[in-house]
C-alpha atoms as a PDB file:
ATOM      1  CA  UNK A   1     248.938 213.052 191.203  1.00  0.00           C
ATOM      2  CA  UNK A   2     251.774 214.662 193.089  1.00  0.00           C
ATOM      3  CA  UNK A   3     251.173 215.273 196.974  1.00  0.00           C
ATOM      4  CA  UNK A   4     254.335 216.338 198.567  1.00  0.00           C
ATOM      5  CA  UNK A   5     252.720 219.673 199.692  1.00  0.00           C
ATOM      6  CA  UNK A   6     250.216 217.963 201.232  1.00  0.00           C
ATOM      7  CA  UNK A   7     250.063 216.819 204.990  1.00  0.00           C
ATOM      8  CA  UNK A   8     249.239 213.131 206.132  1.00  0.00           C
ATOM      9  CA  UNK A   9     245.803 214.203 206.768  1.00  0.00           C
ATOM     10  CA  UNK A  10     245.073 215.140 203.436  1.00  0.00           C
ATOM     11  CA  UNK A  11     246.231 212.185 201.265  1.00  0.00           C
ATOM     12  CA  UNK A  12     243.256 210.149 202.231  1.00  0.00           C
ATOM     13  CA  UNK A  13     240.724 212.210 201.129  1.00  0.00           C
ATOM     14  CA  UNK A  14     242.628 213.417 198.112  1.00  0.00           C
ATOM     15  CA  UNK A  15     242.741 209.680 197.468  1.00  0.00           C
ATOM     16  CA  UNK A  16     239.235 209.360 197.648  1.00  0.00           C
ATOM     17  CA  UNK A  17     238.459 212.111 195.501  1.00  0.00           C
ATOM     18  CA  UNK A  18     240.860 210.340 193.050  1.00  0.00           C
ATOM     19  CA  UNK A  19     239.037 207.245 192.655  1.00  0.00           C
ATOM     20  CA  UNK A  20     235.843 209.040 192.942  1.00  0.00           C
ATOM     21  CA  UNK A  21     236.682 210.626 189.812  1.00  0.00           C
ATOM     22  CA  UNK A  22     237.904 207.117 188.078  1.00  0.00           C
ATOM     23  CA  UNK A  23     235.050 205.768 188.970  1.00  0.00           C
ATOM     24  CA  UNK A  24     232.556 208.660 187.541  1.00  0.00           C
ATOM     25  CA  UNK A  25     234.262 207.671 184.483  1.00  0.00           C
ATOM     26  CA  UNK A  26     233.202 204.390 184.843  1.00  0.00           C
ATOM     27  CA  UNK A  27     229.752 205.249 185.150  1.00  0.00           C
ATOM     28  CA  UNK A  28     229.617 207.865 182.183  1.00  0.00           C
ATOM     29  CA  UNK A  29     231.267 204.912 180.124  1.00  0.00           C
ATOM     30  CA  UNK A  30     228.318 202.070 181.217  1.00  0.00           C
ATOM     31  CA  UNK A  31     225.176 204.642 181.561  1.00  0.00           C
ATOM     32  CA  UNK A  32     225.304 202.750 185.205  1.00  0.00           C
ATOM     33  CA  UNK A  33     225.258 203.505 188.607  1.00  0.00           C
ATOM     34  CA  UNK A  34     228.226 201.700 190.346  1.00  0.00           C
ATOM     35  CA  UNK A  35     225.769 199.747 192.908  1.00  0.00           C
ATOM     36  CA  UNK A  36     224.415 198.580 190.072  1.00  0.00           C
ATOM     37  CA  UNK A  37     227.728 197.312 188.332  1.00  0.00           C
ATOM     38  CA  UNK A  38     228.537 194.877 190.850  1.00  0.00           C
ATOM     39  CA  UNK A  39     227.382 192.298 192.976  1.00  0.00           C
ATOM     40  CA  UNK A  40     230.088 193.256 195.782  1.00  0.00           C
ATOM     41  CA  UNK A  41     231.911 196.413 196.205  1.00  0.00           C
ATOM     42  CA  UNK A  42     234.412 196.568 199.136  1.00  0.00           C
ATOM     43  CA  UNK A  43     237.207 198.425 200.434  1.00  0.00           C
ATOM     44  CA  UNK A  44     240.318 198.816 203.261  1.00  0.00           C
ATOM     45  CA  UNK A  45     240.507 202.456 204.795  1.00  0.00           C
ATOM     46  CA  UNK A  46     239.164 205.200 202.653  1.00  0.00           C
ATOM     47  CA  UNK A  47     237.588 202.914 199.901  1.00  0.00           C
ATOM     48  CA  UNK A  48     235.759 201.097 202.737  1.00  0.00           C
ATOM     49  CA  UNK A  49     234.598 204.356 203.127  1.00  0.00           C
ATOM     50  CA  UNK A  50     233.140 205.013 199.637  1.00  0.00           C
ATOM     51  CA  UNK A  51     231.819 201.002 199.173  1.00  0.00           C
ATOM     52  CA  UNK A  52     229.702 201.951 202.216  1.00  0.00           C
ATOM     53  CA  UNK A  53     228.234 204.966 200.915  1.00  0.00           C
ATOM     54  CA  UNK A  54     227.928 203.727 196.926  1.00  0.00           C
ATOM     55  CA  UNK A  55     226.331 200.154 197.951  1.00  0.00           C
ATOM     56  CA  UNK A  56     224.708 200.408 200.924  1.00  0.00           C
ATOM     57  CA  UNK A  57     223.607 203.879 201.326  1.00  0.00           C
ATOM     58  CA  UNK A  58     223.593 204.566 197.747  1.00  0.00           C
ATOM     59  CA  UNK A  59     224.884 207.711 197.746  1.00  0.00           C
ATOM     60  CA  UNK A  60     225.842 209.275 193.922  1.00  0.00           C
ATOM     61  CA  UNK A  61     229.382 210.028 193.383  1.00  0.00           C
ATOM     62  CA  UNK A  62     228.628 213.890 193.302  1.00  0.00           C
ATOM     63  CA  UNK A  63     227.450 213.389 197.077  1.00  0.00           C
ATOM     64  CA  UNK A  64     230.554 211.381 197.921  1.00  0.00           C
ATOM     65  CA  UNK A  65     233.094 213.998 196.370  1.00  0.00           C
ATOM     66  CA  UNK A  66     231.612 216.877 198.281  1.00  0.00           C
ATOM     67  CA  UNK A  67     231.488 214.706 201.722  1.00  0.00           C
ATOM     68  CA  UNK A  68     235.632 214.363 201.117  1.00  0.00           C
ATOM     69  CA  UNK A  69     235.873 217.712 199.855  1.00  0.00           C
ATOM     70  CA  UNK A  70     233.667 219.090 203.338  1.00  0.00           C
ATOM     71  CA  UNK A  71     235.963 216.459 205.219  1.00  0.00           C
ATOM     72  CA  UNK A  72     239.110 218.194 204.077  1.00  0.00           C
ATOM     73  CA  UNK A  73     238.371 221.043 205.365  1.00  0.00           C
ATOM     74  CA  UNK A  74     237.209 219.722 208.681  1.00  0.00           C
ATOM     75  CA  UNK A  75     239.940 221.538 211.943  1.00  0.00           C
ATOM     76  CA  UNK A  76     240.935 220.145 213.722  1.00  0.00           C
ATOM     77  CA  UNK A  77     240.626 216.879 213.962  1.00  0.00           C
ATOM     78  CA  UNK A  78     239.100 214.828 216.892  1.00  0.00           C
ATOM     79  CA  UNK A  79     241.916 212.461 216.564  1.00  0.00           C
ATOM     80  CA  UNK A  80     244.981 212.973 213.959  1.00  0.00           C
ATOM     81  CA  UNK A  81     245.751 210.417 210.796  1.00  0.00           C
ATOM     82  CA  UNK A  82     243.296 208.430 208.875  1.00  0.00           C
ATOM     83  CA  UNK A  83     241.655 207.838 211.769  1.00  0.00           C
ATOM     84  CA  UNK A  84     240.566 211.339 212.146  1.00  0.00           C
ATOM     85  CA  UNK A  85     239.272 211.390 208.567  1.00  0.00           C
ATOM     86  CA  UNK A  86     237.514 208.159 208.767  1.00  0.00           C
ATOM     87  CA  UNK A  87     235.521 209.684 211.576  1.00  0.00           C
ATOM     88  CA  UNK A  88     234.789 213.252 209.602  1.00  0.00           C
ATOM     89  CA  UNK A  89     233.776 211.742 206.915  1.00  0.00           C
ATOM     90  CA  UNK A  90     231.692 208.965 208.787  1.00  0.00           C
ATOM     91  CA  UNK A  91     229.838 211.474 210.467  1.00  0.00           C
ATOM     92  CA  UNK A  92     229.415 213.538 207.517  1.00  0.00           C
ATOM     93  CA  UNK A  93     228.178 210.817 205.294  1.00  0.00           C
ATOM     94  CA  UNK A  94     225.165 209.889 208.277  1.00  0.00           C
ATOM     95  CA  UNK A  95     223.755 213.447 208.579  1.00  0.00           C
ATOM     96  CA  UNK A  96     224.057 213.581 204.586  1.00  0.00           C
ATOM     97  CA  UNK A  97     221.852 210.507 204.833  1.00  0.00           C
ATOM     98  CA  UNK A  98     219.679 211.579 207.292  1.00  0.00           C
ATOM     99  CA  UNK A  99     218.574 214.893 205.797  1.00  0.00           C
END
């Protein structure tokens, strides 16, 4: 994936969407959900993000790629960095629950 048009504040969730899609694959290929593939899924920065919303709050991978895809968009941010889009897409991913 080439991202040298992209600002710092994009990579992340660009990054996300990236493994979202790997692991879509993953679940096409086992007929599984990926909560139910593993008995721990964790994370550092933006795939913290995603084991949070695929194991604990269970969220499908469709719901996950549109709360990145919503948190791109997001401007401007509260704070600037990863920081920023950890908070988007934190905030996101609640009222996506809550509905």
């Amino acid at each position: 994936m080439r991202c040298s048009n992209r600002t710092t504040k994009e990579l992340p969730a660009a990054q996300g969407i990236a493994t979202i899609r790997l692991l879509r694959q993953l679940e096409q290929r086992t007929g599984r959900r990926i909560h139910e593939l593993f008995d721990l899924v964790a994370g550092t920065s933006t795939g913290g993000i995603l084991a949070v919303a695929l194991a604990l709050k269970r969220l499908s991978l469709e719901e996950c790629e549109d709360i990145y895809r919503r948190a791109r968009r997001c401007r401007p941010w509260p704070r600037t960095g990863l920081g920023a889009l950890c908070s988007a897409v934190s905030a996101l991913c609640v009222r996506a629950v809550a509905c």
